[in-house]
N, C-alpha and C. Protein backbone atom coordinates (compact mmCIF):
# COMPACT_ATOMS: atom_id res chain seq x y z
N UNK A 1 -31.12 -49.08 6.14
CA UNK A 1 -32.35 -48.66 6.77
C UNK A 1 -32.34 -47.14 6.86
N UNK A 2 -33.59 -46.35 6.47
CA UNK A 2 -33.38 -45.06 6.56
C UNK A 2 -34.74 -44.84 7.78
N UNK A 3 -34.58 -43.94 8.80
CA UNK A 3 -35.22 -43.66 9.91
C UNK A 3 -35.23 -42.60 9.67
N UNK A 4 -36.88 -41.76 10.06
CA UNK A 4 -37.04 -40.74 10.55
C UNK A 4 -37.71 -40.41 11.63
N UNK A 5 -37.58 -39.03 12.50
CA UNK A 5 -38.43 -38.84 13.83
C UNK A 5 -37.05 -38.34 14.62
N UNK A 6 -37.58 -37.44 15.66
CA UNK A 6 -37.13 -36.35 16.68
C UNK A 6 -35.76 -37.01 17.29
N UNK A 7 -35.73 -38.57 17.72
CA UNK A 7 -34.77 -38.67 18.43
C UNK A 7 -34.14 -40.15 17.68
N UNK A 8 -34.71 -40.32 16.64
CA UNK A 8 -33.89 -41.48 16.15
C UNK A 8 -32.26 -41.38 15.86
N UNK A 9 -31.56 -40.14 16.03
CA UNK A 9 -30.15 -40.41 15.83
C UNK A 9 -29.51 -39.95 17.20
N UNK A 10 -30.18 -39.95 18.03
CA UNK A 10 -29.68 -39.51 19.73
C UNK A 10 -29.98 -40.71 19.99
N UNK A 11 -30.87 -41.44 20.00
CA UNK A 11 -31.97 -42.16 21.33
C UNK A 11 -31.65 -43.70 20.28
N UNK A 12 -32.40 -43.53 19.37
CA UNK A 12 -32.48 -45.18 18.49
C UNK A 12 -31.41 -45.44 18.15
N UNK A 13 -31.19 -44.85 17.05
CA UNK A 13 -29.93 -45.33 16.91
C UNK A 13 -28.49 -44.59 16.64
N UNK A 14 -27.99 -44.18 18.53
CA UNK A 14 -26.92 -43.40 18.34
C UNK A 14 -25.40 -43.69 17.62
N UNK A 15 -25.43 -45.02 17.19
CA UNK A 15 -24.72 -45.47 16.86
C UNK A 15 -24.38 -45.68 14.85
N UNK A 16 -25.51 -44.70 14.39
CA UNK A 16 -26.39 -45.29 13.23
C UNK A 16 -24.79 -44.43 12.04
N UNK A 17 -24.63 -44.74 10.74
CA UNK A 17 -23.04 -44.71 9.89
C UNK A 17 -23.84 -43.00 9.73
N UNK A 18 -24.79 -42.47 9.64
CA UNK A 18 -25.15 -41.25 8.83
C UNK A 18 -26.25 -40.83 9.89
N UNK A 19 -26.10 -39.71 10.31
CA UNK A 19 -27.30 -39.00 11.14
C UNK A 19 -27.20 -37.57 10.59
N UNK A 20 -28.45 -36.71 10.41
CA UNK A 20 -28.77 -35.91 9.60
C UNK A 20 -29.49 -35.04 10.69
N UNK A 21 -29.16 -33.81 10.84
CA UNK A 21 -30.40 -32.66 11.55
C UNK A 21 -30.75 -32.08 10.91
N UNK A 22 -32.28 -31.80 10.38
CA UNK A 22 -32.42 -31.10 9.44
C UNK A 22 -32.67 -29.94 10.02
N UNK A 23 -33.40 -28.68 9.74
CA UNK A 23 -33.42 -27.76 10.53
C UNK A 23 -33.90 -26.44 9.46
N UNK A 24 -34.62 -25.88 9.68
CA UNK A 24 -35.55 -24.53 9.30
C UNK A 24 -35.36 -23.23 10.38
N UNK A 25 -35.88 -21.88 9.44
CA UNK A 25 -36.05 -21.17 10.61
C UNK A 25 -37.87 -21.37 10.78
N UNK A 26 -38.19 -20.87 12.02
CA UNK A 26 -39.39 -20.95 12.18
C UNK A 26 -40.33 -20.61 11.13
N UNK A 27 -40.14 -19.41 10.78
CA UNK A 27 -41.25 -18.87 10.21
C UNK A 27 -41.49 -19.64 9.01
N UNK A 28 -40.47 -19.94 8.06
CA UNK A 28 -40.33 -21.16 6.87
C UNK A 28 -41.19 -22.49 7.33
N UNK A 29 -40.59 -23.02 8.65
CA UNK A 29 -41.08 -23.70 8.73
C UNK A 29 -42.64 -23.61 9.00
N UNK A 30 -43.06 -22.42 9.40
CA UNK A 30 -44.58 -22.46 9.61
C UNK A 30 -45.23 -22.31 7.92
N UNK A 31 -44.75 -21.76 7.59
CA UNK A 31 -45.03 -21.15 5.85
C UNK A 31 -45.08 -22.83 5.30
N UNK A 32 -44.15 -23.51 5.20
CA UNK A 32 -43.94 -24.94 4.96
C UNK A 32 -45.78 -25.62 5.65
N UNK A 33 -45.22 -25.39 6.67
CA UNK A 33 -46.72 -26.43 7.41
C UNK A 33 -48.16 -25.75 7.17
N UNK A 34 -48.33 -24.58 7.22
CA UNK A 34 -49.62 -23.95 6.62
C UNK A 34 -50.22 -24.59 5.20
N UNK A 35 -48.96 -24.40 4.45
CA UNK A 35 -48.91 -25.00 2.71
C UNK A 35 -49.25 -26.32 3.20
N UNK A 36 -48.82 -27.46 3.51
CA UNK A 36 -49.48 -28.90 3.67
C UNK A 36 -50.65 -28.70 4.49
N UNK A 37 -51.30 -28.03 5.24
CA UNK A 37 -52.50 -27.96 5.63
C UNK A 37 -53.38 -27.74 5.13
N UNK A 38 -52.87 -26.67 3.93
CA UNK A 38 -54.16 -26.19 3.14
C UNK A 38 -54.34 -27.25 1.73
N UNK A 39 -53.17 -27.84 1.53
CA UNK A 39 -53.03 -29.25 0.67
C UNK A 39 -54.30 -30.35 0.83
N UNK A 40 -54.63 -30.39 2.44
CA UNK A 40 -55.53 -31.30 3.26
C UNK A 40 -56.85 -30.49 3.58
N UNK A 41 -57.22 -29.22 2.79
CA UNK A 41 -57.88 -28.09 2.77
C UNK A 41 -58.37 -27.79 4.53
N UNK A 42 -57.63 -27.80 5.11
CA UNK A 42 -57.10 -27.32 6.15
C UNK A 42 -56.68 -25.99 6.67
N UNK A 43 -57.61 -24.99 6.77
CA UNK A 43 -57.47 -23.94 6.71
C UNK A 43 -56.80 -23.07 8.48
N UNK A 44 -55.88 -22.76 8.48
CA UNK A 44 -54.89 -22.53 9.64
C UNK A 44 -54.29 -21.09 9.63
N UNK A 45 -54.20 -20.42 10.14
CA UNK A 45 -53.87 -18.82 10.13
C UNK A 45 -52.78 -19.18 10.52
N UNK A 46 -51.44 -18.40 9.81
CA UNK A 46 -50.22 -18.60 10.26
C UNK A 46 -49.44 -18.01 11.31
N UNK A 47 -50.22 -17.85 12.60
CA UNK A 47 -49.94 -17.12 13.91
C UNK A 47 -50.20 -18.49 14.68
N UNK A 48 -50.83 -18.81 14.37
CA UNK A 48 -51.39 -20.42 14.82
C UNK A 48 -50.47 -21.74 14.23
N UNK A 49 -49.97 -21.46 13.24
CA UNK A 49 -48.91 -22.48 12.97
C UNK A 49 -47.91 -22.34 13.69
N UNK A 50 -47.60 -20.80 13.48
CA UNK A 50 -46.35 -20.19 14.49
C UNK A 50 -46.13 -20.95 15.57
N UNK A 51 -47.47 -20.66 16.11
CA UNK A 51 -46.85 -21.02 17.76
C UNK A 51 -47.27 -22.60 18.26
N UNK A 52 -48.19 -23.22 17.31
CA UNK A 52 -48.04 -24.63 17.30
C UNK A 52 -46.61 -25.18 17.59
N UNK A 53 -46.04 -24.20 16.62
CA UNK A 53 -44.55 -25.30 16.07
C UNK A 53 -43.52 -24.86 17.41
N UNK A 54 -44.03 -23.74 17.46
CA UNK A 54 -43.21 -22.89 19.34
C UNK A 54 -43.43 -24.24 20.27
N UNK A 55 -44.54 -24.20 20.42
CA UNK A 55 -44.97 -24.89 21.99
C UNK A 55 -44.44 -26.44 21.69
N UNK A 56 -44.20 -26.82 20.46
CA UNK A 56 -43.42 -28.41 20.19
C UNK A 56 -42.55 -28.36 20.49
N UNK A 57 -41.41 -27.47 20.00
CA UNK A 57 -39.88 -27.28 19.46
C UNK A 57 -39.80 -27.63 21.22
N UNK A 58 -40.83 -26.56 21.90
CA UNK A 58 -40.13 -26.19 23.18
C UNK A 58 -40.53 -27.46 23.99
N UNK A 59 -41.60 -28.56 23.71
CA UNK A 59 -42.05 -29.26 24.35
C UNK A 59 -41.15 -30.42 24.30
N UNK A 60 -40.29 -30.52 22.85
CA UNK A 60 -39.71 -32.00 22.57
C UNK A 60 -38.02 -31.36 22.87
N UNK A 61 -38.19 -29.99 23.70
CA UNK A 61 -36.84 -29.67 23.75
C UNK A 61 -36.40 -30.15 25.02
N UNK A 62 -37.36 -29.88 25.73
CA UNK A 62 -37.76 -29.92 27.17
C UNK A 62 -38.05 -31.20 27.84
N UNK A 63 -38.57 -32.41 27.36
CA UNK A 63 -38.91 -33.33 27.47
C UNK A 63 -37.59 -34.00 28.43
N UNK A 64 -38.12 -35.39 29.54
CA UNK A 64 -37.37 -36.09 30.28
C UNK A 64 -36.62 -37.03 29.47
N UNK A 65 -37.79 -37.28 28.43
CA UNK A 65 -37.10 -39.12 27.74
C UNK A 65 -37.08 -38.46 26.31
N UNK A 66 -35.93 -38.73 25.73
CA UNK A 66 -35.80 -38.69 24.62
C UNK A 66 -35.73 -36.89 23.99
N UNK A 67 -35.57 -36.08 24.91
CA UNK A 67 -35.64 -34.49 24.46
C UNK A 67 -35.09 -34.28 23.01
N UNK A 68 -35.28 -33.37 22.16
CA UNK A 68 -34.71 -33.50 20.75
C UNK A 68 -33.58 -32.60 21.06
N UNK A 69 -32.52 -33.19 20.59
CA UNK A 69 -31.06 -32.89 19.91
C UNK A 69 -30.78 -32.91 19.13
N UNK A 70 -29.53 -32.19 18.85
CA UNK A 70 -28.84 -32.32 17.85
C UNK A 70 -27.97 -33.73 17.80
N UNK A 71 -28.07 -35.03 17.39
CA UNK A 71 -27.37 -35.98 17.79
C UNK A 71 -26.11 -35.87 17.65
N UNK A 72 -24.94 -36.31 18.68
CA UNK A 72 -23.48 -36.21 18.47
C UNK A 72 -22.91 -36.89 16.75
N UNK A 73 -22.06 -35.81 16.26
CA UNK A 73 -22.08 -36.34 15.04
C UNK A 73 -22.48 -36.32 13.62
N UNK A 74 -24.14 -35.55 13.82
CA UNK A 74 -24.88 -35.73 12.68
C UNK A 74 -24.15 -34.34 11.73
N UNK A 75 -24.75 -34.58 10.97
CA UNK A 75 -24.27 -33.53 9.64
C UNK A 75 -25.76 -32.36 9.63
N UNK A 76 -25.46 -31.26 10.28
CA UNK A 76 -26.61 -30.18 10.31
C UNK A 76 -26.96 -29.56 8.62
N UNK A 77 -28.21 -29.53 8.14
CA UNK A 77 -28.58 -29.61 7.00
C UNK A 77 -29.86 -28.14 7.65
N UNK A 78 -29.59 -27.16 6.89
CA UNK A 78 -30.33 -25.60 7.58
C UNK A 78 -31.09 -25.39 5.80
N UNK A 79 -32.31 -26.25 5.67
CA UNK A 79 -33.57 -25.92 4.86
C UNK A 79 -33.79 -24.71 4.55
N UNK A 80 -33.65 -23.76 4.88
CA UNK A 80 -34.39 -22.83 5.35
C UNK A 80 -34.40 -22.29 3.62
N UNK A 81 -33.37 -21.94 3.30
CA UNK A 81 -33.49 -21.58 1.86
C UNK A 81 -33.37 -22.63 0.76
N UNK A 82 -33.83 -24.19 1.17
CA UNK A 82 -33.06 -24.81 0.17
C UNK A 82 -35.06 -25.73 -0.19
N UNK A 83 -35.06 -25.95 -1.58
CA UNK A 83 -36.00 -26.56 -1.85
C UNK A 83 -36.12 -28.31 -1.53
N UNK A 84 -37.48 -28.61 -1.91
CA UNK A 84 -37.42 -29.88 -1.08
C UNK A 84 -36.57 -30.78 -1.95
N UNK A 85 -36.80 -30.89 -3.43
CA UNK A 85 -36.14 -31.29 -4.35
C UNK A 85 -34.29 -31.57 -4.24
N UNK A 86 -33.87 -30.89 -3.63
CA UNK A 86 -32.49 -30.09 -3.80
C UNK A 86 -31.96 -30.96 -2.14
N UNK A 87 -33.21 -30.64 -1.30
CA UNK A 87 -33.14 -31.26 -0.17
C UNK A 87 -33.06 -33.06 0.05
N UNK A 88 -33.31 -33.43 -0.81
CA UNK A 88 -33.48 -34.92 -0.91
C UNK A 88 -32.36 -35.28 -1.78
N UNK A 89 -31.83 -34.19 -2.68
CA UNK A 89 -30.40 -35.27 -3.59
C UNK A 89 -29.59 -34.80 -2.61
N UNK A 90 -29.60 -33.50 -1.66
CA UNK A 90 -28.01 -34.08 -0.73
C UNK A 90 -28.35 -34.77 0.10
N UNK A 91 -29.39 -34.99 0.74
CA UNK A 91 -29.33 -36.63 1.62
C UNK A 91 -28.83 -37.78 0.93
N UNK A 92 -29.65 -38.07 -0.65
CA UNK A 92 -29.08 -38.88 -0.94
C UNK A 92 -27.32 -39.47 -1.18
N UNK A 93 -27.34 -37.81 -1.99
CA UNK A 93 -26.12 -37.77 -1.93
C UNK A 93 -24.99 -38.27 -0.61
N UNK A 94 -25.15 -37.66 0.55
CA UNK A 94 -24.10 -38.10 1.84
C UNK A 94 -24.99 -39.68 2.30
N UNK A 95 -26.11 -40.06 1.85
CA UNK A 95 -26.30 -41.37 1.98
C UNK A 95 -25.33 -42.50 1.19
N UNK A 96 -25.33 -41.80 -0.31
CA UNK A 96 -24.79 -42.61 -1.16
C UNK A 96 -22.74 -42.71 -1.19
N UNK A 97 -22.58 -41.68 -0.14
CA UNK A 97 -20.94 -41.44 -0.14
C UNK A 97 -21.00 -42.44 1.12
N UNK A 98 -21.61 -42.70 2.19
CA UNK A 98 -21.57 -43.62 2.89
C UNK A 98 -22.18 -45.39 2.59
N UNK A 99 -22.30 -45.82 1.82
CA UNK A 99 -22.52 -46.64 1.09
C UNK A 99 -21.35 -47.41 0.89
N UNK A 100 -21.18 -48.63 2.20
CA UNK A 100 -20.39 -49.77 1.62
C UNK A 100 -20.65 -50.92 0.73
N UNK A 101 -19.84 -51.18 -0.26
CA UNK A 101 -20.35 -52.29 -1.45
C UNK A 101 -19.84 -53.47 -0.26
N UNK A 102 -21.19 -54.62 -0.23
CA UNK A 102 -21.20 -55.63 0.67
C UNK A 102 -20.52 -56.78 -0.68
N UNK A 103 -19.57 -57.90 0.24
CA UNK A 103 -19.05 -58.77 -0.62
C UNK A 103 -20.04 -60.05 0.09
């Protein structure tokens, strides 16, 4: 089973063989989310993505139930310079090194 979302390797399933943090610096990541907005011709000034992604980070940091962490364990994965392409064979990759052959 592959899960994604803020607290699935803290909260769902802390117990899960592979947990992954992915992680950007901001500004990438706003550059990132502007680009899929304007994909959806979605036109967004990137001062406004900026601080969209501010007032989350800080909202799901902050939060009572489920606040986002770093889950105990996971393998920190820092995007920031790495393409999405490149980004998906090392998941697969540490997916596929954890991969027991079932008898």
């Amino acid at each position: 089973i592959v899960m994604d979302g803020r607290d699935i390797g803290s909260v769902v399933f802390p117990d899960a063989e592979l947990k992954l943090f992915l992680t950007a610096d901001l500004l990438v990541r706003a550059f990132r989310r502007q680009k899929e907005l304007l994909e959806r011709d979605e036109l967004v000034d990137l001062d406004s993505v900026i601080e969209n992604l501010r007032k989350r980070d800080e909202y799901d940091s902050k939060r009572k139930v489920s606040p986002l962490v770093k889950p105990k364990g996971a393998i920190v994965i820092d995007t920031t310079h790495v393409a999405i392409d490149e980004q998906v064979d090392e998941v697969v990759r540490l997916a596929t090194g954890k991969m027991v052959p079932q008898s």
